[in-house]
PDB file of N, CA and C in Angstrom:
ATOM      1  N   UNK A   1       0.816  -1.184   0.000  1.00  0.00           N
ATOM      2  CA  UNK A   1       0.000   0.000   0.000  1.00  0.00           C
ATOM      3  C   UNK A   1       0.864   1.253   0.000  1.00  0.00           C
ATOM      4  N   UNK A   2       2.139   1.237   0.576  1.00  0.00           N
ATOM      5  CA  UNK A   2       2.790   2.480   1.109  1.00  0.00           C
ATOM      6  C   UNK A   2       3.764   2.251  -0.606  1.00  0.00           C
ATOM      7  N   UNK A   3       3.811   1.781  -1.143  1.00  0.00           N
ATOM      8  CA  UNK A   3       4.089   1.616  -2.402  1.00  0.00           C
ATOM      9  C   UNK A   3       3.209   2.376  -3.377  1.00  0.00           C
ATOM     10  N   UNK A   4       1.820   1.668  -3.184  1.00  0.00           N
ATOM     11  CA  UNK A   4       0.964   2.403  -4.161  1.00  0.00           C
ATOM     12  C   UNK A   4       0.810   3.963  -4.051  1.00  0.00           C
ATOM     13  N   UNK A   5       0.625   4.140  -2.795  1.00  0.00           N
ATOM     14  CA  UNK A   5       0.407   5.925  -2.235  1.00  0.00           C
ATOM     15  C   UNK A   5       1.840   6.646  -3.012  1.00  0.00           C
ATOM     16  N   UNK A   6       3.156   6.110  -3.096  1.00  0.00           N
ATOM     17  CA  UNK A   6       4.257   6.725  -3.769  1.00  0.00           C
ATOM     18  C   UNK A   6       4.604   6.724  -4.899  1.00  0.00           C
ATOM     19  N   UNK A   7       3.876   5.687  -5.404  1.00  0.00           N
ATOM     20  CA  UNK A   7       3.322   5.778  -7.433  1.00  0.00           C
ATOM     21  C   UNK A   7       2.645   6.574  -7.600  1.00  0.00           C
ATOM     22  N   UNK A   8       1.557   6.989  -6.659  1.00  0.00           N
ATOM     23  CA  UNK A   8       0.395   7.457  -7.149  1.00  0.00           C
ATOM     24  C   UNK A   8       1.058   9.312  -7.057  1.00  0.00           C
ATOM     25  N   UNK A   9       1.476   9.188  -5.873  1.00  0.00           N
ATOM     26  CA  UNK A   9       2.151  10.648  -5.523  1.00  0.00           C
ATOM     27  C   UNK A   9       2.835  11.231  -6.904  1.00  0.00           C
ATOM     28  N   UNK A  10       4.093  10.646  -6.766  1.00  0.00           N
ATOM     29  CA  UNK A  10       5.017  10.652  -8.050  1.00  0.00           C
ATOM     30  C   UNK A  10       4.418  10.878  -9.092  1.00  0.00           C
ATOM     31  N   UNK A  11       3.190   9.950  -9.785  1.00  0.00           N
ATOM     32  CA  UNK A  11       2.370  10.140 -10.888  1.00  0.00           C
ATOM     33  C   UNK A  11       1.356  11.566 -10.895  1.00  0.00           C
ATOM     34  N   UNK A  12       0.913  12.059  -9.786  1.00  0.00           N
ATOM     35  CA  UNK A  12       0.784  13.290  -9.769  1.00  0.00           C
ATOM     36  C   UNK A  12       1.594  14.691  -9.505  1.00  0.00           C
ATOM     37  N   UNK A  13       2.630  14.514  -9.023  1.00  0.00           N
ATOM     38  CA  UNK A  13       3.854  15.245  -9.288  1.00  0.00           C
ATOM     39  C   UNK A  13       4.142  15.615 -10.271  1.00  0.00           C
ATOM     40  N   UNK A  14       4.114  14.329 -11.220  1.00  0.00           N
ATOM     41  CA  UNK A  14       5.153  14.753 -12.511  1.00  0.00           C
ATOM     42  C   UNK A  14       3.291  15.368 -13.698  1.00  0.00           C
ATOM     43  N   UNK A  15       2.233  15.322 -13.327  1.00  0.00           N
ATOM     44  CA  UNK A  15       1.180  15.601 -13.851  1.00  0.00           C
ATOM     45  C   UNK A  15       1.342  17.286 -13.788  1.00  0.00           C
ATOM     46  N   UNK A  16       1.479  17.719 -12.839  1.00  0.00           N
ATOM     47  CA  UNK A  16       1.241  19.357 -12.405  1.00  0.00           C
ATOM     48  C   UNK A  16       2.551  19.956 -12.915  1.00  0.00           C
ATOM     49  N   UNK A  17       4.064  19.272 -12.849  1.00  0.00           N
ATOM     50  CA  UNK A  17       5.141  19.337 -12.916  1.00  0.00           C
ATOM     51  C   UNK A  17       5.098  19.856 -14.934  1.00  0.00           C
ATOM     52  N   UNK A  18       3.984  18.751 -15.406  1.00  0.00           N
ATOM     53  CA  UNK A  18       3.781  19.204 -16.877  1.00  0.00           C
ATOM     54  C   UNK A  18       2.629  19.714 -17.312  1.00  0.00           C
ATOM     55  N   UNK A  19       2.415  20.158 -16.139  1.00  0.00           N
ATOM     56  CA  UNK A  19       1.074  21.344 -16.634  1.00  0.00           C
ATOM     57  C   UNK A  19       0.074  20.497 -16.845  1.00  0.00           C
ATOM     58  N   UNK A  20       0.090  19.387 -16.750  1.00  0.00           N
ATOM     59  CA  UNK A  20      -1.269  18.802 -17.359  1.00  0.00           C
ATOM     60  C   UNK A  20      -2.615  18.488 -16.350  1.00  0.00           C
ATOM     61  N   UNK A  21      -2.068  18.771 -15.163  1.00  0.00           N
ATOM     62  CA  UNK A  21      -3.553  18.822 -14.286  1.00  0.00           C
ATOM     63  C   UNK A  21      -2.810  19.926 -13.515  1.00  0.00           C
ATOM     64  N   UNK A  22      -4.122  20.610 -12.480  1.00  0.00           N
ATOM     65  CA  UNK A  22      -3.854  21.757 -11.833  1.00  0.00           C
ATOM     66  C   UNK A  22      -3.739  21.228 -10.426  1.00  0.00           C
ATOM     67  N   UNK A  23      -2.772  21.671  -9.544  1.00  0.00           N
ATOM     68  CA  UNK A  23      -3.032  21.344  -8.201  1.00  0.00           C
ATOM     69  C   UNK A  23      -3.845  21.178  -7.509  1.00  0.00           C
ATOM     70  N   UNK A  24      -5.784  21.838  -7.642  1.00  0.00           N
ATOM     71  CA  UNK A  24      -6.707  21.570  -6.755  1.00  0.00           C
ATOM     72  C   UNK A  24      -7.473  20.362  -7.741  1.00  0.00           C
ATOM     73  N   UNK A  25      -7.341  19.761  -9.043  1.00  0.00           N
ATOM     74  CA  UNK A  25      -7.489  18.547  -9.889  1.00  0.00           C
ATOM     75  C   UNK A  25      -6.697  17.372  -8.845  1.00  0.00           C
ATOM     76  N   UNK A  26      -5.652  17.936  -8.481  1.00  0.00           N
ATOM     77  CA  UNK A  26      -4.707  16.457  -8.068  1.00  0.00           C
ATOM     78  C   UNK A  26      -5.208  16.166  -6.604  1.00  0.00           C
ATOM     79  N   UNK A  27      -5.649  17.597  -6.123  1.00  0.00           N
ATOM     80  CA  UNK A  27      -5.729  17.310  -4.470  1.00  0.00           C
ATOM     81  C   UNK A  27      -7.142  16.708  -4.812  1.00  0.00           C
ATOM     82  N   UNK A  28      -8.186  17.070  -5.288  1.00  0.00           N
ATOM     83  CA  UNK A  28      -9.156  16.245  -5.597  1.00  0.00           C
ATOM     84  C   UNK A  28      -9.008  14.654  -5.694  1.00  0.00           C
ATOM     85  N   UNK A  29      -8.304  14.693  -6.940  1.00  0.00           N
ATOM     86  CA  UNK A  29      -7.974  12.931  -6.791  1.00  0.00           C
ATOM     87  C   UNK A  29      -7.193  12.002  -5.505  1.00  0.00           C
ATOM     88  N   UNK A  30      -6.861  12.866  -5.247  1.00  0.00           N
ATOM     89  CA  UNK A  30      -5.831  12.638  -3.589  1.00  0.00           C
ATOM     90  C   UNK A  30      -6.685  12.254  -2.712  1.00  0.00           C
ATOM     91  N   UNK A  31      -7.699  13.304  -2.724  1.00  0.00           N
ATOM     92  CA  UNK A  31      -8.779  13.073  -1.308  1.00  0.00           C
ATOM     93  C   UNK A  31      -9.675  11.672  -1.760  1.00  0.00           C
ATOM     94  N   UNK A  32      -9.788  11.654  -2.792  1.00  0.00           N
ATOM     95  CA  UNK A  32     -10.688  10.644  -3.652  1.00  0.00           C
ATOM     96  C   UNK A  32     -10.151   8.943  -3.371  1.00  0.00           C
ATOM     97  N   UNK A  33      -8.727   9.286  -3.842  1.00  0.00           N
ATOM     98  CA  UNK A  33      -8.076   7.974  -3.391  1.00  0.00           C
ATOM     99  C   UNK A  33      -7.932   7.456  -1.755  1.00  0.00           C
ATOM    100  N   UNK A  34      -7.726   8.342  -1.083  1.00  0.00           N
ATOM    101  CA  UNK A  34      -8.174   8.087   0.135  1.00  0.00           C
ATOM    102  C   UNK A  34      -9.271   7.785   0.775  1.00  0.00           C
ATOM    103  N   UNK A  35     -10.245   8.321   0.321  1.00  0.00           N
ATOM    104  CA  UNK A  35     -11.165   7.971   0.861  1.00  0.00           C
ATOM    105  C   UNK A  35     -11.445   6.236   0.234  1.00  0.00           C
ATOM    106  N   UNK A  36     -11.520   6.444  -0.761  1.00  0.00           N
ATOM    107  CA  UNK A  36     -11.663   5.019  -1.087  1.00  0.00           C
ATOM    108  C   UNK A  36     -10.781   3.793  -0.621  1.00  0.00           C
ATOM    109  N   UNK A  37      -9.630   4.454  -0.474  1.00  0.00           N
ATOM    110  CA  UNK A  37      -8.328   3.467   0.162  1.00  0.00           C
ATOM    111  C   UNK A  37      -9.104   3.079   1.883  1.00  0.00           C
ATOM    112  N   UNK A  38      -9.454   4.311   2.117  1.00  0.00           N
ATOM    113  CA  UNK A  38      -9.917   4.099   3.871  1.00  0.00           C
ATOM    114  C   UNK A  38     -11.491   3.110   3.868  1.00  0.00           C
ATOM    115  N   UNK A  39     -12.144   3.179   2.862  1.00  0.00           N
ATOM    116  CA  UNK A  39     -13.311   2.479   2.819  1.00  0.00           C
ATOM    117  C   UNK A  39     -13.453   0.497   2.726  1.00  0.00           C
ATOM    118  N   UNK A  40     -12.384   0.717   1.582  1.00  0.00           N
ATOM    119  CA  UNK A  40     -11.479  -0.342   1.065  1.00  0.00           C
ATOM    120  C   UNK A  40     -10.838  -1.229   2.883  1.00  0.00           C
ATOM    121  N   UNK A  41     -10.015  -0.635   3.591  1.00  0.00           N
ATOM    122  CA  UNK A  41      -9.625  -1.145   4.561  1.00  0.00           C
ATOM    123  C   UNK A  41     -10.800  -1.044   5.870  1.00  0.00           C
ATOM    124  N   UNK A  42     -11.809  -0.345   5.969  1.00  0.00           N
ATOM    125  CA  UNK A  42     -12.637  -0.265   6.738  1.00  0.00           C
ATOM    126  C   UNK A  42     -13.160  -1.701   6.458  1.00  0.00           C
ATOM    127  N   UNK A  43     -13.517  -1.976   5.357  1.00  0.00           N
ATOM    128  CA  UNK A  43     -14.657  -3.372   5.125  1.00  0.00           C
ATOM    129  C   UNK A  43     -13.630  -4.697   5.025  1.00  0.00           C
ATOM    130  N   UNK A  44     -12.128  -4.500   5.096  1.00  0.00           N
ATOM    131  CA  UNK A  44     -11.334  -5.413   5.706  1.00  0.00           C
ATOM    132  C   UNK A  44     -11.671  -5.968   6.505  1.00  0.00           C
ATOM    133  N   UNK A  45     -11.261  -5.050   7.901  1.00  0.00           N
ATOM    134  CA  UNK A  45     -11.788  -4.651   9.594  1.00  0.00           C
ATOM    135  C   UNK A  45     -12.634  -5.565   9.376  1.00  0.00           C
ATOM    136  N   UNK A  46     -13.845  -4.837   8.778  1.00  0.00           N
ATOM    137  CA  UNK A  46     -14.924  -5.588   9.619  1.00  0.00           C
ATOM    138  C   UNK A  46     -15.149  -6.915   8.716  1.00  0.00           C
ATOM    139  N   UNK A  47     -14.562  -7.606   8.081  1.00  0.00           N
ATOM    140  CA  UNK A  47     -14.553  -8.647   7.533  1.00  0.00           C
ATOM    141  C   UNK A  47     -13.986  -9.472   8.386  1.00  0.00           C
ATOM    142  N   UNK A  48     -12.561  -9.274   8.501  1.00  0.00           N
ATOM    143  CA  UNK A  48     -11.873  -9.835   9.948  1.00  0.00           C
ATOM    144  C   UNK A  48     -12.232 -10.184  11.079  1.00  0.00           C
ATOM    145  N   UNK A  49     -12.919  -9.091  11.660  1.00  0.00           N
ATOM    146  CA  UNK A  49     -13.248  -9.022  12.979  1.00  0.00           C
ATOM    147  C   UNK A  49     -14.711 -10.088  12.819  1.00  0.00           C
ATOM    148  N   UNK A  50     -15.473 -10.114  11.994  1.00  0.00           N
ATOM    149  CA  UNK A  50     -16.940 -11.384  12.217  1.00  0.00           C
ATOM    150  C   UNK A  50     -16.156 -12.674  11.780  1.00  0.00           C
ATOM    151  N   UNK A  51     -14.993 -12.775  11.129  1.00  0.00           N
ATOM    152  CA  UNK A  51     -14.884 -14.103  10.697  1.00  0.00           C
ATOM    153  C   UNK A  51     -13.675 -14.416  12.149  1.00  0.00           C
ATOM    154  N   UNK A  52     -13.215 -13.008  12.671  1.00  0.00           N
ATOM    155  CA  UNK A  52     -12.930 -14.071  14.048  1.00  0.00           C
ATOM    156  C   UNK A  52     -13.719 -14.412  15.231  1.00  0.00           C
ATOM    157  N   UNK A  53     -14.894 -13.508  15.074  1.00  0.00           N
ATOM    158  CA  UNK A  53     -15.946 -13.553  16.139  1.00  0.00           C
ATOM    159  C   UNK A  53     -16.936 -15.243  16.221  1.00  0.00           C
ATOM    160  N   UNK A  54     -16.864 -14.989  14.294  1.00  0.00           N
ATOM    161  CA  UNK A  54     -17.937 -16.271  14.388  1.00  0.00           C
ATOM    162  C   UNK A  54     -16.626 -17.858  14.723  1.00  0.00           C
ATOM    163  N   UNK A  55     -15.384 -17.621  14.800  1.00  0.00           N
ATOM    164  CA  UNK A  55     -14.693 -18.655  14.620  1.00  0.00           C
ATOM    165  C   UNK A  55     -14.376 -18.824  16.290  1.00  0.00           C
ATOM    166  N   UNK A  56     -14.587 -18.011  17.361  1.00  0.00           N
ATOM    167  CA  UNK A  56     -14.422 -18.140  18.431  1.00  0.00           C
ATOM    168  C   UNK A  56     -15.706 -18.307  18.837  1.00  0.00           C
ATOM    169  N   UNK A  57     -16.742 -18.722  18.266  1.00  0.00           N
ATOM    170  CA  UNK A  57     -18.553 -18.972  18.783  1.00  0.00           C
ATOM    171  C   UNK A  57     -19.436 -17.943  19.237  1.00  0.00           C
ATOM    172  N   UNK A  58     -18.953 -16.770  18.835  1.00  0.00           N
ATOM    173  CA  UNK A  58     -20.049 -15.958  19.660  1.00  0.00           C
ATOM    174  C   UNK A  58     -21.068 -15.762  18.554  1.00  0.00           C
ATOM    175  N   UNK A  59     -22.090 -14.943  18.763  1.00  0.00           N
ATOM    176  CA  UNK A  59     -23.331 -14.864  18.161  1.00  0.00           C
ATOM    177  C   UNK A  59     -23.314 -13.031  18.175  1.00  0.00           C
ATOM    178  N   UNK A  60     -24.049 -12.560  17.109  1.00  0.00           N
ATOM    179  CA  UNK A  60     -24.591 -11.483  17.004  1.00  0.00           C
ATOM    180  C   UNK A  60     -25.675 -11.026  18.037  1.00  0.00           C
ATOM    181  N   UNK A  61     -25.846 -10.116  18.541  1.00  0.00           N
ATOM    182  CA  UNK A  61     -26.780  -9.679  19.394  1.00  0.00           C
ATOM    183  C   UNK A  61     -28.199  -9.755  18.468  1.00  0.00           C
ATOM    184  N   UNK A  62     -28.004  -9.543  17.963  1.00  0.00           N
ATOM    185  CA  UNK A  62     -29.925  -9.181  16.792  1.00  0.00           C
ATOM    186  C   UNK A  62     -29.808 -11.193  16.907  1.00  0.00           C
ATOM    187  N   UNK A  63     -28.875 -11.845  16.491  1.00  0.00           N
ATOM    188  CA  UNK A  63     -29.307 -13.422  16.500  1.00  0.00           C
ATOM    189  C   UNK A  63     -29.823 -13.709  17.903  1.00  0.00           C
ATOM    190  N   UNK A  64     -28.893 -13.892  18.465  1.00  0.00           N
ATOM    191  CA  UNK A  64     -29.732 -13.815  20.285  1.00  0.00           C
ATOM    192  C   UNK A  64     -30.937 -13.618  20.337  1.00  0.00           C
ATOM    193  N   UNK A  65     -30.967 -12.353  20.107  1.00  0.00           N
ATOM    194  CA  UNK A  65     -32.754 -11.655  20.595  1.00  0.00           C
ATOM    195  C   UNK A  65     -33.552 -12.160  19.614  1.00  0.00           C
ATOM    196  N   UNK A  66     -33.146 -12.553  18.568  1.00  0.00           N
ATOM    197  CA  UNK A  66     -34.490 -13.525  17.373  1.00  0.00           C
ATOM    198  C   UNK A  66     -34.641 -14.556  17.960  1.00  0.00           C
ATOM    199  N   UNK A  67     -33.565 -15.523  18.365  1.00  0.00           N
ATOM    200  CA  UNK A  67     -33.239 -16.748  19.017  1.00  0.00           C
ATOM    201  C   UNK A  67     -34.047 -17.273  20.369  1.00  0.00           C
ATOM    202  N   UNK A  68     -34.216 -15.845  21.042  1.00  0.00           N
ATOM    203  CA  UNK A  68     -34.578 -15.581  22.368  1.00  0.00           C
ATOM    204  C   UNK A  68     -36.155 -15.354  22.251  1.00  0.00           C
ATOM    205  N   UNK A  69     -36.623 -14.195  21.440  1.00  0.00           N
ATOM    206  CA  UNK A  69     -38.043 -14.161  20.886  1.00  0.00           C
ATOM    207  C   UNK A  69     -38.390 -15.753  20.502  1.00  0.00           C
ATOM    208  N   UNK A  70     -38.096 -16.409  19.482  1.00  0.00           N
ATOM    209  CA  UNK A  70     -38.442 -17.792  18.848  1.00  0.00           C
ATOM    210  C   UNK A  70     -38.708 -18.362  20.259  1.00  0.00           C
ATOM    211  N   UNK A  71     -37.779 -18.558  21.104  1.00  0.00           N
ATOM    212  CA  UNK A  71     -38.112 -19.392  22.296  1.00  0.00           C
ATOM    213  C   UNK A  71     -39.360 -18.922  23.108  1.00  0.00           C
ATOM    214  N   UNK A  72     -39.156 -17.347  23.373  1.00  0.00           N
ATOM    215  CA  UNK A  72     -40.446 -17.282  23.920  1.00  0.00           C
ATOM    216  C   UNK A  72     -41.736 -17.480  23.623  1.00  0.00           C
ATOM    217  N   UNK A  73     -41.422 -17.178  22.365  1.00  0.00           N
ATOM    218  CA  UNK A  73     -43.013 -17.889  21.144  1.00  0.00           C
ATOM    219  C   UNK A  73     -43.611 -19.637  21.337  1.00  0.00           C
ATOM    220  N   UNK A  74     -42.502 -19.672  21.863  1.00  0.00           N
ATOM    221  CA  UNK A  74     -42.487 -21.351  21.610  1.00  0.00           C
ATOM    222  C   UNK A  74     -42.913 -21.730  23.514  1.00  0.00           C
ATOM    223  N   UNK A  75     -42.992 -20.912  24.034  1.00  0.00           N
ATOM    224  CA  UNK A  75     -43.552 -20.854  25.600  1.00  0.00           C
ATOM    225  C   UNK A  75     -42.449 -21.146  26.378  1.00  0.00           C
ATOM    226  N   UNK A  76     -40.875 -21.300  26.013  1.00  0.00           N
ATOM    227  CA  UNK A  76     -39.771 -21.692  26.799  1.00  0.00           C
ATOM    228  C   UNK A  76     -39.061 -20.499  27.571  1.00  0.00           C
ATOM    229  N   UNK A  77     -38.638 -20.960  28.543  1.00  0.00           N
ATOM    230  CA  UNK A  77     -37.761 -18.925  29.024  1.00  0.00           C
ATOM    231  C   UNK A  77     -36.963 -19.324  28.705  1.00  0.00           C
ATOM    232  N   UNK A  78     -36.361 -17.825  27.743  1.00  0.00           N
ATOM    233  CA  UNK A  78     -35.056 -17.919  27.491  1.00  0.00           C
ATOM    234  C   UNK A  78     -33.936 -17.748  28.486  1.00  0.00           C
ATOM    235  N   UNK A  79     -32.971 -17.860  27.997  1.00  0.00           N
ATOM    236  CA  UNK A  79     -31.622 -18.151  28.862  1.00  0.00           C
ATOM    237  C   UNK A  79     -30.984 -16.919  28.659  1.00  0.00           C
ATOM    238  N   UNK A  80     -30.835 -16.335  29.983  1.00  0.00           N
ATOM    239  CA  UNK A  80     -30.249 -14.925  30.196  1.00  0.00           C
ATOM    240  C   UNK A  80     -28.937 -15.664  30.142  1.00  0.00           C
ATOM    241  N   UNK A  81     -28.045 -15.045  28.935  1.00  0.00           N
ATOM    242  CA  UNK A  81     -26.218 -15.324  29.068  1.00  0.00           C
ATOM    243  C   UNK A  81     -25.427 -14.404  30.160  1.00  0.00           C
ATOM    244  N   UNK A  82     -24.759 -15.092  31.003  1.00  0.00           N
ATOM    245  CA  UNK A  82     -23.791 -14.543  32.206  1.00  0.00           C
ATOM    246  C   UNK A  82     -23.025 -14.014  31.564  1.00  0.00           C
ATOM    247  N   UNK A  83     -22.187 -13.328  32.457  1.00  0.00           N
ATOM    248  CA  UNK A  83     -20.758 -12.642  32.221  1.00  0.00           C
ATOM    249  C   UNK A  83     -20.125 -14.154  32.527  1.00  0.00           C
ATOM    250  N   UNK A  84     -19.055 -14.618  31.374  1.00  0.00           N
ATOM    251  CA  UNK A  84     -18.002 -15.307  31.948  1.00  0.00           C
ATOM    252  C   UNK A  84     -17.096 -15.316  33.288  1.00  0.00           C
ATOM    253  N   UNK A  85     -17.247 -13.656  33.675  1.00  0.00           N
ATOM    254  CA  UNK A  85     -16.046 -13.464  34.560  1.00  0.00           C
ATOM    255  C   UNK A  85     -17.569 -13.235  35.785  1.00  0.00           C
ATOM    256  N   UNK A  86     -17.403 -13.849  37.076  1.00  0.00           N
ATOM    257  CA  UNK A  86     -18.525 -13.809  38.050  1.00  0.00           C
ATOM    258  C   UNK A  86     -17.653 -12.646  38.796  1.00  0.00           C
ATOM    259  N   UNK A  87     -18.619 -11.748  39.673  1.00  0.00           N
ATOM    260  CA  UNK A  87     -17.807 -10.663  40.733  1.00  0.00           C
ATOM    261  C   UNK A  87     -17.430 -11.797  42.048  1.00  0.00           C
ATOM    262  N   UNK A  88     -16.169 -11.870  42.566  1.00  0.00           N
ATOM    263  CA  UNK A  88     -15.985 -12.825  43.222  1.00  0.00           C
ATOM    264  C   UNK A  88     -16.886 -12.749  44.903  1.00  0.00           C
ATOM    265  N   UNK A  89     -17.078 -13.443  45.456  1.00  0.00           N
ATOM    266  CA  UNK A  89     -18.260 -13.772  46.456  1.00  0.00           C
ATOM    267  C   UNK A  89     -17.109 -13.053  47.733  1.00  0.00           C
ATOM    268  N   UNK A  90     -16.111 -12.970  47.737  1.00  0.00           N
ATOM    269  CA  UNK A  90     -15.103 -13.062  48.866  1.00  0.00           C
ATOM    270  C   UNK A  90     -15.054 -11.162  49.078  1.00  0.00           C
ATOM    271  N   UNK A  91     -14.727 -11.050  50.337  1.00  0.00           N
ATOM    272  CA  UNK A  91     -14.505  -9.627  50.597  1.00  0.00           C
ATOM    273  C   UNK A  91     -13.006  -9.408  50.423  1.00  0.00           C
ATOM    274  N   UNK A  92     -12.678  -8.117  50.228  1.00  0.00           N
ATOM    275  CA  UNK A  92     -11.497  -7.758  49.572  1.00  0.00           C
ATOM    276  C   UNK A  92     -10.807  -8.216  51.170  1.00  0.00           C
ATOM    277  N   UNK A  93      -9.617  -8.534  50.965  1.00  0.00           N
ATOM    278  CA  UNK A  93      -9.124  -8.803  52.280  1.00  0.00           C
ATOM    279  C   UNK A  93      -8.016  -7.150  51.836  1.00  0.00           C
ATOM    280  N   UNK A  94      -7.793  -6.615  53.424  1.00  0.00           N
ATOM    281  CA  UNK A  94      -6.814  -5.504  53.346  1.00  0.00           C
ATOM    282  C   UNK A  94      -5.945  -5.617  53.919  1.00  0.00           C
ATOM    283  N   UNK A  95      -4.841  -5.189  53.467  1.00  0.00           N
ATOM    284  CA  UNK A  95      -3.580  -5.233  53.999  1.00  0.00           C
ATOM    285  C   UNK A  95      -3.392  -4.469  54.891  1.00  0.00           C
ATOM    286  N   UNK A  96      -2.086  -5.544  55.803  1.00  0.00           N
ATOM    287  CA  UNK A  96      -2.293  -5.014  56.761  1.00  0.00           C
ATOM    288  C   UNK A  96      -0.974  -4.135  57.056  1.00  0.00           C
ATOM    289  N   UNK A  97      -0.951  -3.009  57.606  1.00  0.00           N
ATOM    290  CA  UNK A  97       0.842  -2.407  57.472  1.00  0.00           C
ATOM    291  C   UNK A  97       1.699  -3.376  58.595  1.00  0.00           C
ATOM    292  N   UNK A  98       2.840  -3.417  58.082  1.00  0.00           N
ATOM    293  CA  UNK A  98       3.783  -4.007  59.421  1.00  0.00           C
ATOM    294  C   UNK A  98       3.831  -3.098  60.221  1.00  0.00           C
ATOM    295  N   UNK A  99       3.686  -3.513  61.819  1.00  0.00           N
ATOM    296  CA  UNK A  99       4.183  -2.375  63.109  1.00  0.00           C
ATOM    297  C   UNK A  99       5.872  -2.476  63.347  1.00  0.00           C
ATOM    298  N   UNK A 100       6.072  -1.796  63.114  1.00  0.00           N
ATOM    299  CA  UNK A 100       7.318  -1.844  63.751  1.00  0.00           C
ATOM    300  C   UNK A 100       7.052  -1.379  65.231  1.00  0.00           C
ATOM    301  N   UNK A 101       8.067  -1.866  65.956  1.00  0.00           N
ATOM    302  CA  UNK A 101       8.498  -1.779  67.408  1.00  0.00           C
ATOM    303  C   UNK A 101       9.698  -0.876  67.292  1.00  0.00           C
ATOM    304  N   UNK A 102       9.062   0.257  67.987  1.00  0.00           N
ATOM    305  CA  UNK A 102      10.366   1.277  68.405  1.00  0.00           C
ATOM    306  C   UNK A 102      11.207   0.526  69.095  1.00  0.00           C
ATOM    307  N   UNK A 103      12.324   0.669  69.301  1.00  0.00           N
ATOM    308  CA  UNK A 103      13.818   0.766  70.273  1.00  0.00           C
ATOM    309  C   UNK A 103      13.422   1.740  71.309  1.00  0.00           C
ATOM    310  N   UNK A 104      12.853   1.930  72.349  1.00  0.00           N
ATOM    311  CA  UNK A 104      13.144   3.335  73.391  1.00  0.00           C
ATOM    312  C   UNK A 104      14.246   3.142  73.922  1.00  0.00           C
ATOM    313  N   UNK A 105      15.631   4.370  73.739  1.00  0.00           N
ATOM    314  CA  UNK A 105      16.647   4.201  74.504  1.00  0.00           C
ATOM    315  C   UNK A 105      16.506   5.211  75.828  1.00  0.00           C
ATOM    316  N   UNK A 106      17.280   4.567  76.154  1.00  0.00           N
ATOM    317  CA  UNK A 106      17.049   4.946  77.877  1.00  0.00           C
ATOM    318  C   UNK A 106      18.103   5.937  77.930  1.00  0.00           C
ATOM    319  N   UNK A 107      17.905   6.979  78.546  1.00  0.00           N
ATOM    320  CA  UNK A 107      18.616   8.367  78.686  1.00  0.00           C
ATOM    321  C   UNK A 107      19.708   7.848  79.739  1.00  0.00           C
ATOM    322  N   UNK A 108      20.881   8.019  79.494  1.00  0.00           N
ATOM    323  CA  UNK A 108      21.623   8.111  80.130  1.00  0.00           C
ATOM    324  C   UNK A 108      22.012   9.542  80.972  1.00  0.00           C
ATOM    325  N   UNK A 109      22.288   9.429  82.791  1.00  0.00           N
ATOM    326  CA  UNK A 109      22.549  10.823  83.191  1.00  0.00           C
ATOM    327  C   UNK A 109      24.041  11.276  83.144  1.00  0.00           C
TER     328      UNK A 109
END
């Protein structure tokens, strides 16, 4: 990609360089290619990200709640999904500071 952006640069360089397009022509095509370059990698993303979602088992929220409706239609209660991680049942235990024990020295007269 960082290849193509320096062809493309170069190729408009040497365009304005020969008069043959005007600088707000090139910045046009500039913004143009970008945007499309950023659209282009946006629908990467999110290509990526569902084909690792669905490959680690999770489900779409809108599937759930169809999933969840169907059941209730069907007279079953649905199944509220937990947090994996539970808040633990135990009280925070606190630390405790070490006491130190002074030395009292004894005054000599």
């Amino acid at each position: 990609m960082a290849n193509d952006l320096f062809d493309s640069l170069r190729t408009y360089i040497n365009k304005v360089s020969v008069n043959e397009k005007s600088a707000s022509e090139i910045a046009n095509s500039v913004n143009a290619w970008v945007r499309e370059s950023g659209e282009a990698v946006k629908q990467k993303i999110e290509e990526e990200v569902e084909s690792t979602v669905l490959r680690m088992g999770f489900v779409k929220r809108a599937e759930f709640e169809a999933l969840a409706a169907e059941v209730a239609k069907l007279g079953g209660k649905p199944v509220v999904a937990k947090s994996a991680k539970k808040a633990s049942a135990k009280k925070p235990v606190a630390k405790k500071s070490a006491v130190k024990k002074s030395t009292a020295k004894k005054a000599s007269k």
